[in-house]
PDB file of N, CA and C in Angstrom:
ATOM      1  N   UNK A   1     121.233 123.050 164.521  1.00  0.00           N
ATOM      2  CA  UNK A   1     120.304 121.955 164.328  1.00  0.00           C
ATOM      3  C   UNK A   1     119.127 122.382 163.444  1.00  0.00           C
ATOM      4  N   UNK A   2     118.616 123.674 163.682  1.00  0.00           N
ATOM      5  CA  UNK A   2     117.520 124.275 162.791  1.00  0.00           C
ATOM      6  C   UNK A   2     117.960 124.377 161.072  1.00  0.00           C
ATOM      7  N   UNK A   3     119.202 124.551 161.138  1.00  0.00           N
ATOM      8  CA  UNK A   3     119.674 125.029 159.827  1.00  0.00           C
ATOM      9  C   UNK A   3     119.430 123.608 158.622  1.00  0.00           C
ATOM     10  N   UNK A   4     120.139 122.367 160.177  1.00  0.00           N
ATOM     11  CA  UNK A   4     120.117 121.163 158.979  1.00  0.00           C
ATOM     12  C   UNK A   4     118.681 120.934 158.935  1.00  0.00           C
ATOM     13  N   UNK A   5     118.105 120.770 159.791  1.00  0.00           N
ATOM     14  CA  UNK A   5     116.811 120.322 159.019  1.00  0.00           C
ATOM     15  C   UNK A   5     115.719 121.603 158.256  1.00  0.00           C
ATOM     16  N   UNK A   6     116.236 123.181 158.257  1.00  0.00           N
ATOM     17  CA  UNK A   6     115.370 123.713 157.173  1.00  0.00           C
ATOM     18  C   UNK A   6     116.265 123.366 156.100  1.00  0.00           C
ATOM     19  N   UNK A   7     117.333 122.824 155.811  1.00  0.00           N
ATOM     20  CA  UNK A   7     117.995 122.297 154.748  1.00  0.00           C
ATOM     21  C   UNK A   7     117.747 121.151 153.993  1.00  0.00           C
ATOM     22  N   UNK A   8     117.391 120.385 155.396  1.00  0.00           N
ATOM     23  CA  UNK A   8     116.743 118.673 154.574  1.00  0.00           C
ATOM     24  C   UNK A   8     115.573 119.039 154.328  1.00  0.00           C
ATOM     25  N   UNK A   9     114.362 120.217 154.684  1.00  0.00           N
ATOM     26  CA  UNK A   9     113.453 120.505 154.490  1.00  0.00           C
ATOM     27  C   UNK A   9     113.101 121.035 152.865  1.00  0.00           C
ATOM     28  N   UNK A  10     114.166 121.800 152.722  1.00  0.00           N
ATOM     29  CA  UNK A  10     114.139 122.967 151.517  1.00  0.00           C
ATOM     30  C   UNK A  10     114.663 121.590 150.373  1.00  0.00           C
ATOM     31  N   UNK A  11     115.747 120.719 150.732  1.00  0.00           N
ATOM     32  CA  UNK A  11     116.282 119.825 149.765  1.00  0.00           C
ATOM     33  C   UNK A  11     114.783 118.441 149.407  1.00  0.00           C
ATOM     34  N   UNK A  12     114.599 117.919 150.385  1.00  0.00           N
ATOM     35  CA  UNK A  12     113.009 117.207 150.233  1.00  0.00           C
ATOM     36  C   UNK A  12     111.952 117.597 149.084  1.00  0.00           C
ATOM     37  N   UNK A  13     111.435 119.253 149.465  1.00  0.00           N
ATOM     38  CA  UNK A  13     110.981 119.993 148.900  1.00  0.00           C
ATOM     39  C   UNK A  13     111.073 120.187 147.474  1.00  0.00           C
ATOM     40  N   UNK A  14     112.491 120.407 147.152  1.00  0.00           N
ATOM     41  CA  UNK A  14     113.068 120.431 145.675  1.00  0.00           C
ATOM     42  C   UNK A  14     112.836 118.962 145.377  1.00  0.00           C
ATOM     43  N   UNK A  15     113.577 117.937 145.725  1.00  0.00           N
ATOM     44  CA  UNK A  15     112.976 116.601 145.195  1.00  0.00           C
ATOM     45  C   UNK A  15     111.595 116.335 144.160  1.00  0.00           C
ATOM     46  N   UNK A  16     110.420 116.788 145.594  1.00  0.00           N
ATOM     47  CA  UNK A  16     109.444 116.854 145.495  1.00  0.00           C
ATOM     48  C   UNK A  16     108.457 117.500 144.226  1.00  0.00           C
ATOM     49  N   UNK A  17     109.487 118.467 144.200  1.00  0.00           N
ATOM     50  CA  UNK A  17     109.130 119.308 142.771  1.00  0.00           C
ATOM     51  C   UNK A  17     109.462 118.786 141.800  1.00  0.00           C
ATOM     52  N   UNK A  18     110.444 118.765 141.947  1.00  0.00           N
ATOM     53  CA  UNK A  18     111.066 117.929 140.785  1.00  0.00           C
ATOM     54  C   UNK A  18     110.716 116.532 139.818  1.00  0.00           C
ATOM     55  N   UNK A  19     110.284 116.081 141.071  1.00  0.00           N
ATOM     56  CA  UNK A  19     109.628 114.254 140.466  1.00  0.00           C
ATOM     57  C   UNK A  19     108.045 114.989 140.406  1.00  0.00           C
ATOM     58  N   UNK A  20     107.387 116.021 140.814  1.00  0.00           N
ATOM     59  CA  UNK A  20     106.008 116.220 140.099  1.00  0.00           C
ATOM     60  C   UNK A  20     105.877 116.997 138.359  1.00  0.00           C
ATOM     61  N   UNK A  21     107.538 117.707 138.436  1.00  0.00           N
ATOM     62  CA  UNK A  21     107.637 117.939 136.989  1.00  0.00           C
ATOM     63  C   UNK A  21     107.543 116.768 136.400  1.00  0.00           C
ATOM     64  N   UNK A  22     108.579 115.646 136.569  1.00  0.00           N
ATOM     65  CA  UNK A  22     109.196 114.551 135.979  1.00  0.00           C
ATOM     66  C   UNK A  22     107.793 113.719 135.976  1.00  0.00           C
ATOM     67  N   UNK A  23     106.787 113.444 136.841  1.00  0.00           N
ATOM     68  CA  UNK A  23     105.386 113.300 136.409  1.00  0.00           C
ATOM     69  C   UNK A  23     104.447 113.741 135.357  1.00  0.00           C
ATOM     70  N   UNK A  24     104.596 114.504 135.329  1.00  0.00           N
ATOM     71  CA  UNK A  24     103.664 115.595 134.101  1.00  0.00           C
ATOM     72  C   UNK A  24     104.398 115.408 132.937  1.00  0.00           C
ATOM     73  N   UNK A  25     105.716 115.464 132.790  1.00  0.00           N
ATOM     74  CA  UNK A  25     106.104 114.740 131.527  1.00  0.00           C
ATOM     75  C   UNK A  25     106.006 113.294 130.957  1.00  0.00           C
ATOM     76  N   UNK A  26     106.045 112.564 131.765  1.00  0.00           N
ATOM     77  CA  UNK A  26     105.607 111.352 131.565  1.00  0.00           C
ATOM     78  C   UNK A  26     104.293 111.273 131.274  1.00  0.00           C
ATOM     79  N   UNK A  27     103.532 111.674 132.133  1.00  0.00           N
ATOM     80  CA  UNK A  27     101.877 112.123 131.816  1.00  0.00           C
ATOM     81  C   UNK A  27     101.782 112.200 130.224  1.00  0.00           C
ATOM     82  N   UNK A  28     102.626 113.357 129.915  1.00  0.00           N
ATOM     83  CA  UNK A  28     102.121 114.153 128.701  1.00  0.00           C
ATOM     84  C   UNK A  28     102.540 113.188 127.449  1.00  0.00           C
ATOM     85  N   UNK A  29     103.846 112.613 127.555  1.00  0.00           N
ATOM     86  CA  UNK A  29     104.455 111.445 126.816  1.00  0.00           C
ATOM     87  C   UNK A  29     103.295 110.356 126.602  1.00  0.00           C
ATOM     88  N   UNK A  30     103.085 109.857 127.546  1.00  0.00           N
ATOM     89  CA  UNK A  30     101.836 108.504 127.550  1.00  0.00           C
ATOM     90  C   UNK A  30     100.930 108.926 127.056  1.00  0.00           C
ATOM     91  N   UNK A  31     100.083 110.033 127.058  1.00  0.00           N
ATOM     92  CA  UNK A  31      98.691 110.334 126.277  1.00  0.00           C
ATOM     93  C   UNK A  31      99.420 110.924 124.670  1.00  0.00           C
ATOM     94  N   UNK A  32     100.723 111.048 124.551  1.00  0.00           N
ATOM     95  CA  UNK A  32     101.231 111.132 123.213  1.00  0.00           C
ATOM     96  C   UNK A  32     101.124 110.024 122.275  1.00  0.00           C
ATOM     97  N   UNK A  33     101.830 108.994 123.337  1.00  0.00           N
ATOM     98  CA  UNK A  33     101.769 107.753 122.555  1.00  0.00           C
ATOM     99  C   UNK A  33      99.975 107.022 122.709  1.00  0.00           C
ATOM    100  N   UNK A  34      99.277 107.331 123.169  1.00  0.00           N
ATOM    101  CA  UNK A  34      98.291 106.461 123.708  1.00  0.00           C
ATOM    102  C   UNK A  34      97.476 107.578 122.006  1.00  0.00           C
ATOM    103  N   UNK A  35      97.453 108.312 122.037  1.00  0.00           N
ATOM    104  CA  UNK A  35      96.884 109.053 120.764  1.00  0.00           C
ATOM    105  C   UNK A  35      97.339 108.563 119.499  1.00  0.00           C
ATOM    106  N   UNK A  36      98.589 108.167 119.661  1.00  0.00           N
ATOM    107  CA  UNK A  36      99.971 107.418 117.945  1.00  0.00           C
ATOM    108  C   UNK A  36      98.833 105.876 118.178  1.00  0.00           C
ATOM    109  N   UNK A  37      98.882 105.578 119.234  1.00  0.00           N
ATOM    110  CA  UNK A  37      98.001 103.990 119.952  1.00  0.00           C
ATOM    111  C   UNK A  37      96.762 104.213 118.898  1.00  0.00           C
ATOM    112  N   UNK A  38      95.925 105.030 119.364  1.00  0.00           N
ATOM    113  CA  UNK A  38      94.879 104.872 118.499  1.00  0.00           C
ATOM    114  C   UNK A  38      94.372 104.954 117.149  1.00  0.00           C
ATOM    115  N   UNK A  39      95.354 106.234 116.924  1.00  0.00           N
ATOM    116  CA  UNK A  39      95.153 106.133 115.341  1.00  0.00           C
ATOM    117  C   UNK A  39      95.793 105.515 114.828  1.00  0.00           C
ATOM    118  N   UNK A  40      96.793 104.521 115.008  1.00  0.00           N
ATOM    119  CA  UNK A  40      97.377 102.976 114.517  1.00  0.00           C
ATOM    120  C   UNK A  40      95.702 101.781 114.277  1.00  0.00           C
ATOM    121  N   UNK A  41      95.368 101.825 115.405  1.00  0.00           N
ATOM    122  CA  UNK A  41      94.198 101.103 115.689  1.00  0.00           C
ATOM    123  C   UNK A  41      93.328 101.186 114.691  1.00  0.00           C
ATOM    124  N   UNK A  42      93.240 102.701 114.736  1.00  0.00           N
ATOM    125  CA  UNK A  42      92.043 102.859 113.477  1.00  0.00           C
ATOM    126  C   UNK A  42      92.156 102.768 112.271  1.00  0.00           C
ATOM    127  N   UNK A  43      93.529 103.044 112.078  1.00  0.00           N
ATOM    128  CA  UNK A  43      94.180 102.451 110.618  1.00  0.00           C
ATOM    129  C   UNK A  43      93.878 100.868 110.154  1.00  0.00           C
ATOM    130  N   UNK A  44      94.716 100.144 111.440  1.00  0.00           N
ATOM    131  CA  UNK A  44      94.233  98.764 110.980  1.00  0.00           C
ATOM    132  C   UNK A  44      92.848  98.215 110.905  1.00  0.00           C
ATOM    133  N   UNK A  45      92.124  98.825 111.659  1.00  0.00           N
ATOM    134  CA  UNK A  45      90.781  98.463 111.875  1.00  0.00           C
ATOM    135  C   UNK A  45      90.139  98.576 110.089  1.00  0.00           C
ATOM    136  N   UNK A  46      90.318  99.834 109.755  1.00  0.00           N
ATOM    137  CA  UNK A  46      89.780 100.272 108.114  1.00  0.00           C
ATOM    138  C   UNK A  46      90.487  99.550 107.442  1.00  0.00           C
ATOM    139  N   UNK A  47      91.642  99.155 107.513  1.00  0.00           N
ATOM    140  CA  UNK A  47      92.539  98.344 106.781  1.00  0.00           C
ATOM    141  C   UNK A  47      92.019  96.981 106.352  1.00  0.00           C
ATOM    142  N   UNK A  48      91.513  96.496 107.751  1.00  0.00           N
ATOM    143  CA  UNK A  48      91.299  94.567 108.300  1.00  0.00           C
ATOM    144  C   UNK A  48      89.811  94.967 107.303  1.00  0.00           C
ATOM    145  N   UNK A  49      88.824  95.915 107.639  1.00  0.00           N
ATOM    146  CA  UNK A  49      88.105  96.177 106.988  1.00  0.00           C
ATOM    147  C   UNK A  49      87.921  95.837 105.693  1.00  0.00           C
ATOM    148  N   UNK A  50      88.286  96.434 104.897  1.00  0.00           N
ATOM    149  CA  UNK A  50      89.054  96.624 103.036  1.00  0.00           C
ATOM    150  C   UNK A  50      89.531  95.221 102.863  1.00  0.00           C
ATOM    151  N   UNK A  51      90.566  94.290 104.056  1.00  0.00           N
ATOM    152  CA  UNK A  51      90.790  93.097 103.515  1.00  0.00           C
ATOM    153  C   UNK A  51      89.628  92.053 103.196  1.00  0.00           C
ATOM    154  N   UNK A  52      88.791  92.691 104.430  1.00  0.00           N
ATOM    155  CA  UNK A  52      87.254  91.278 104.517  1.00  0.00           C
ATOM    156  C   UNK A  52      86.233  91.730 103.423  1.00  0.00           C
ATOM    157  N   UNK A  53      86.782  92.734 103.028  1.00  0.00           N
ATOM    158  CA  UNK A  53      86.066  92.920 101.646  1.00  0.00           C
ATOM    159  C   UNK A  53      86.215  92.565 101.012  1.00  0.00           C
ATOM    160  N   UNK A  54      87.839  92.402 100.241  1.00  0.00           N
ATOM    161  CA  UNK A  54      88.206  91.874  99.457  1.00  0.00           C
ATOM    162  C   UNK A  54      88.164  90.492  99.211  1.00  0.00           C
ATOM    163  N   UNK A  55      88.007  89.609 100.605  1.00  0.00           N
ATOM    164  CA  UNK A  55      88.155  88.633 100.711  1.00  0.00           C
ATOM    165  C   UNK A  55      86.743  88.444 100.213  1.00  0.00           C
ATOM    166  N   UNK A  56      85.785  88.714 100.660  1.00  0.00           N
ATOM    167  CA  UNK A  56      84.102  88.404 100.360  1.00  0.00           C
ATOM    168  C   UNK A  56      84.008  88.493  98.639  1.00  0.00           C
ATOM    169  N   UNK A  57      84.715  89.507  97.838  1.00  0.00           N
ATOM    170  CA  UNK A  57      84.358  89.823  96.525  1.00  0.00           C
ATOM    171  C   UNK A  57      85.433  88.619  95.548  1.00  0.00           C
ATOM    172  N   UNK A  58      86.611  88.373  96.364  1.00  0.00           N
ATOM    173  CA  UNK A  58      86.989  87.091  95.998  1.00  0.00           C
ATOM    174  C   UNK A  58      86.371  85.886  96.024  1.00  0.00           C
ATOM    175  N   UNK A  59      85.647  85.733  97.403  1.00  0.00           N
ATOM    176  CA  UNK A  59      84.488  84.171  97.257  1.00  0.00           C
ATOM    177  C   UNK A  59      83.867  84.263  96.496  1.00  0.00           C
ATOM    178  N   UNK A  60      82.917  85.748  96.014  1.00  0.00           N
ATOM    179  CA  UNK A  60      82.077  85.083  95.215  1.00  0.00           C
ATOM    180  C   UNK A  60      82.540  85.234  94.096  1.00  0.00           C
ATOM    181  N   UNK A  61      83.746  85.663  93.349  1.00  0.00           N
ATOM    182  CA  UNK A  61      83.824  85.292  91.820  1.00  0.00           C
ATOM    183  C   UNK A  61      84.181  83.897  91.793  1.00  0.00           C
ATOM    184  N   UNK A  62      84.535  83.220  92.963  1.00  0.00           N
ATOM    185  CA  UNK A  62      85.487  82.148  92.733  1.00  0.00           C
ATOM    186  C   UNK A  62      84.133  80.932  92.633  1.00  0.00           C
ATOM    187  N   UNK A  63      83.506  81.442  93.375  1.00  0.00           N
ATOM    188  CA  UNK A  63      81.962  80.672  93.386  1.00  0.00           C
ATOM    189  C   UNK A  63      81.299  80.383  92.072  1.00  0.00           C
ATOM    190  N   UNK A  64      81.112  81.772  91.833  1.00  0.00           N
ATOM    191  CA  UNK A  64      80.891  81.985  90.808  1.00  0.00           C
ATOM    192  C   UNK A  64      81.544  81.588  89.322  1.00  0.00           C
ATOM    193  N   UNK A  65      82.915  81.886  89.640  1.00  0.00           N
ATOM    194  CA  UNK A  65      83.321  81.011  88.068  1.00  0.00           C
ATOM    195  C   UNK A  65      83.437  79.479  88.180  1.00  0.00           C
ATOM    196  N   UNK A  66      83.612  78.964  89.476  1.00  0.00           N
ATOM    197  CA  UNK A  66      83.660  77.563  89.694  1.00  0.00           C
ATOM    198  C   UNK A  66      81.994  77.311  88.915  1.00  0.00           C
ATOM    199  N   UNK A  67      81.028  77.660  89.342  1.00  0.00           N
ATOM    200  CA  UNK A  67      79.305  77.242  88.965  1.00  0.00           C
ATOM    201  C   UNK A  67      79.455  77.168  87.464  1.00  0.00           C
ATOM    202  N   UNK A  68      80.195  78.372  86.780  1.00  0.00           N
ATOM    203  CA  UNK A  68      80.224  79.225  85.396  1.00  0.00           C
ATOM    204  C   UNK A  68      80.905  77.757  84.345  1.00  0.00           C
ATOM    205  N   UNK A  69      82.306  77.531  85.349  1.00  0.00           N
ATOM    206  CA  UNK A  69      82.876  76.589  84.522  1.00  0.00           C
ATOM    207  C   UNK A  69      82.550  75.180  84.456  1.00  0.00           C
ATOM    208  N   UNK A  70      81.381  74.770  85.920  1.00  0.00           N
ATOM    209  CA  UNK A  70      80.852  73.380  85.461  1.00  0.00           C
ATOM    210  C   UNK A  70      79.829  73.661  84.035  1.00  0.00           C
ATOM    211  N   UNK A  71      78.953  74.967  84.488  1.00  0.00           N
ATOM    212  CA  UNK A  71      78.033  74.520  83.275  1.00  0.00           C
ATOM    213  C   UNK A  71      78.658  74.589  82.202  1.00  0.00           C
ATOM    214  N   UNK A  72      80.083  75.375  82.001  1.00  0.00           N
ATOM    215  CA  UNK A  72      80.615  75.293  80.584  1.00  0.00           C
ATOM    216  C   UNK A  72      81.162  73.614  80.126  1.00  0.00           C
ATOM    217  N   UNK A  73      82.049  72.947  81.663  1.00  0.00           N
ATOM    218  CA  UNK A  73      82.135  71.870  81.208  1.00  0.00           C
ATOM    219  C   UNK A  73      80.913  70.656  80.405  1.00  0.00           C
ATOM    220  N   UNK A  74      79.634  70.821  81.350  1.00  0.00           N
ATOM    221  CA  UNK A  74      78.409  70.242  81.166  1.00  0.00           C
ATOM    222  C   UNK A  74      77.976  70.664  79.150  1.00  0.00           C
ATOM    223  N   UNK A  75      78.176  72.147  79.209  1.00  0.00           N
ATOM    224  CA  UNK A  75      78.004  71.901  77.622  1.00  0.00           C
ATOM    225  C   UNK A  75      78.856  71.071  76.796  1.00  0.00           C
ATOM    226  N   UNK A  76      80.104  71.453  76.916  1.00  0.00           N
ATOM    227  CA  UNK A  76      81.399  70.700  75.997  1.00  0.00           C
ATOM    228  C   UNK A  76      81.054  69.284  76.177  1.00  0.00           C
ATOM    229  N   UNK A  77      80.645  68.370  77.435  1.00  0.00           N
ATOM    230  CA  UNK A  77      80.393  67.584  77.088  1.00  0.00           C
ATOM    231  C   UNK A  77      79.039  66.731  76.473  1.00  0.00           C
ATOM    232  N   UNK A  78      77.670  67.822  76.448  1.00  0.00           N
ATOM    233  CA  UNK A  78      77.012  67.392  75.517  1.00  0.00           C
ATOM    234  C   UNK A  78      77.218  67.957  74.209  1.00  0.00           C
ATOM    235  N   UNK A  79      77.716  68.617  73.601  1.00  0.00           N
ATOM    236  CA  UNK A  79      78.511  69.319  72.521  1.00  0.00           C
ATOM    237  C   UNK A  79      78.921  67.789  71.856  1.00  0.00           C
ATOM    238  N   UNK A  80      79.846  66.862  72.602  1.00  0.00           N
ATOM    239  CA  UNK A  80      80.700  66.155  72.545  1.00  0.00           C
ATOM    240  C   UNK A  80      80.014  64.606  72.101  1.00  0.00           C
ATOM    241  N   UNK A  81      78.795  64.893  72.999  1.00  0.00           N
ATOM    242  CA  UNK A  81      77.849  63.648  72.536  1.00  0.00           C
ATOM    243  C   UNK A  81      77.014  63.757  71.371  1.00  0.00           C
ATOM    244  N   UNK A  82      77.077  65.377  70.870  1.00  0.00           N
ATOM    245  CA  UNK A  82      76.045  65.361  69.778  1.00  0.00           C
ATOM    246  C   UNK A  82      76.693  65.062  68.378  1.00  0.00           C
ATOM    247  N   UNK A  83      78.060  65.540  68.157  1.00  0.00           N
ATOM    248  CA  UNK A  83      79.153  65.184  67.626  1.00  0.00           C
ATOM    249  C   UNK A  83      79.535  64.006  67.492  1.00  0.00           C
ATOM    250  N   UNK A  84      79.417  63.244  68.655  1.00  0.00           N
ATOM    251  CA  UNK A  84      80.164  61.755  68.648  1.00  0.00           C
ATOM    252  C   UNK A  84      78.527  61.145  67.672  1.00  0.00           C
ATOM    253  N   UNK A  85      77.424  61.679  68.121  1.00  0.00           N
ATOM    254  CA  UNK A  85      76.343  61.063  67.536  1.00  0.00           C
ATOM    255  C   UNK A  85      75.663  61.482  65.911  1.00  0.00           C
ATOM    256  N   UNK A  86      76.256  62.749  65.260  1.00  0.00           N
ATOM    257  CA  UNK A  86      76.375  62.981  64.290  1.00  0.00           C
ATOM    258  C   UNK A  86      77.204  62.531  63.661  1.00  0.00           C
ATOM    259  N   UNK A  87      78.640  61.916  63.769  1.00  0.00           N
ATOM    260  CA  UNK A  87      79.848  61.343  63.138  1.00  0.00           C
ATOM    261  C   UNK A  87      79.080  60.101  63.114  1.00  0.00           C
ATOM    262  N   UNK A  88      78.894  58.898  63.858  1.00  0.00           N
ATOM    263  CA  UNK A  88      78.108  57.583  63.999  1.00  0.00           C
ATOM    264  C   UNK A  88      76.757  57.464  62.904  1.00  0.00           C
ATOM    265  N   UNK A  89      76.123  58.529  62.925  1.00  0.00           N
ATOM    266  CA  UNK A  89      75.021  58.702  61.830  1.00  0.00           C
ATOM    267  C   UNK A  89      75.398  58.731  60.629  1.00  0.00           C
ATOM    268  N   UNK A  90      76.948  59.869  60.011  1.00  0.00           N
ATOM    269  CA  UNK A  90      76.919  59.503  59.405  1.00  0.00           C
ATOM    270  C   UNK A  90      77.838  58.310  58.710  1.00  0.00           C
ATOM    271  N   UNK A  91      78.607  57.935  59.367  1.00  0.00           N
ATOM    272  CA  UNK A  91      78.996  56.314  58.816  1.00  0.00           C
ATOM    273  C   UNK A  91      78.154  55.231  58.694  1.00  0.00           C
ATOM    274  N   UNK A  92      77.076  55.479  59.722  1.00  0.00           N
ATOM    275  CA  UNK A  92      75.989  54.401  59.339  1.00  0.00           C
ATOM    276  C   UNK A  92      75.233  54.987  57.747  1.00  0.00           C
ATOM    277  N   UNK A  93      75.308  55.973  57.139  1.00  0.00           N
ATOM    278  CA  UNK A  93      75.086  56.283  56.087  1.00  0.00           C
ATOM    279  C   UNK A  93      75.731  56.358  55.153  1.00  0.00           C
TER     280      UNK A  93
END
């Protein structure tokens, strides 16, 4: 009777060891990936970064040439009236 249970004792035991190895590897796995985790993170983070930059230096040219190309339209069309009013001058002459 002693034998089986220092047997289920000694077999328990090994278990025991065993799933605290099989712990510590898992352990060590998860802070592997939890480290791949972060510097993913920080990648995109600098990444998303660089995009909202880009995006900001895009508004304002677009701002900017939109403003650029009314006043160009605004000339062409007094350009257009000084022309239409120099041609009229001179046929009235």
């Amino acid at each position: 009777m002693i034998y089986i249970l220092l047997t289920l004792i000694l077999i328990l035991l090994s278990v025991i060891f065993y799933l605290f190895i099989q712990n510590n590897k898992i352990k060590e796995e998860h802070s592997a990936t939890m480290t791949k985790l972060q510097g993913i993170i920080s990648s995109l983070h600098s990444k998303q970064q660089l995009l909202n930059d880009k995006v900001i230096i895009s508004t304002e040219y677009k701002t900017n040439y939109s403003k650029d190309m009314k006043a160009l339209g605004d000339e062409v069309v007094e350009l257009q009236k000084v022309f239409i009013d120099i041609i009229s001058n001179r046929n009235y002459n």
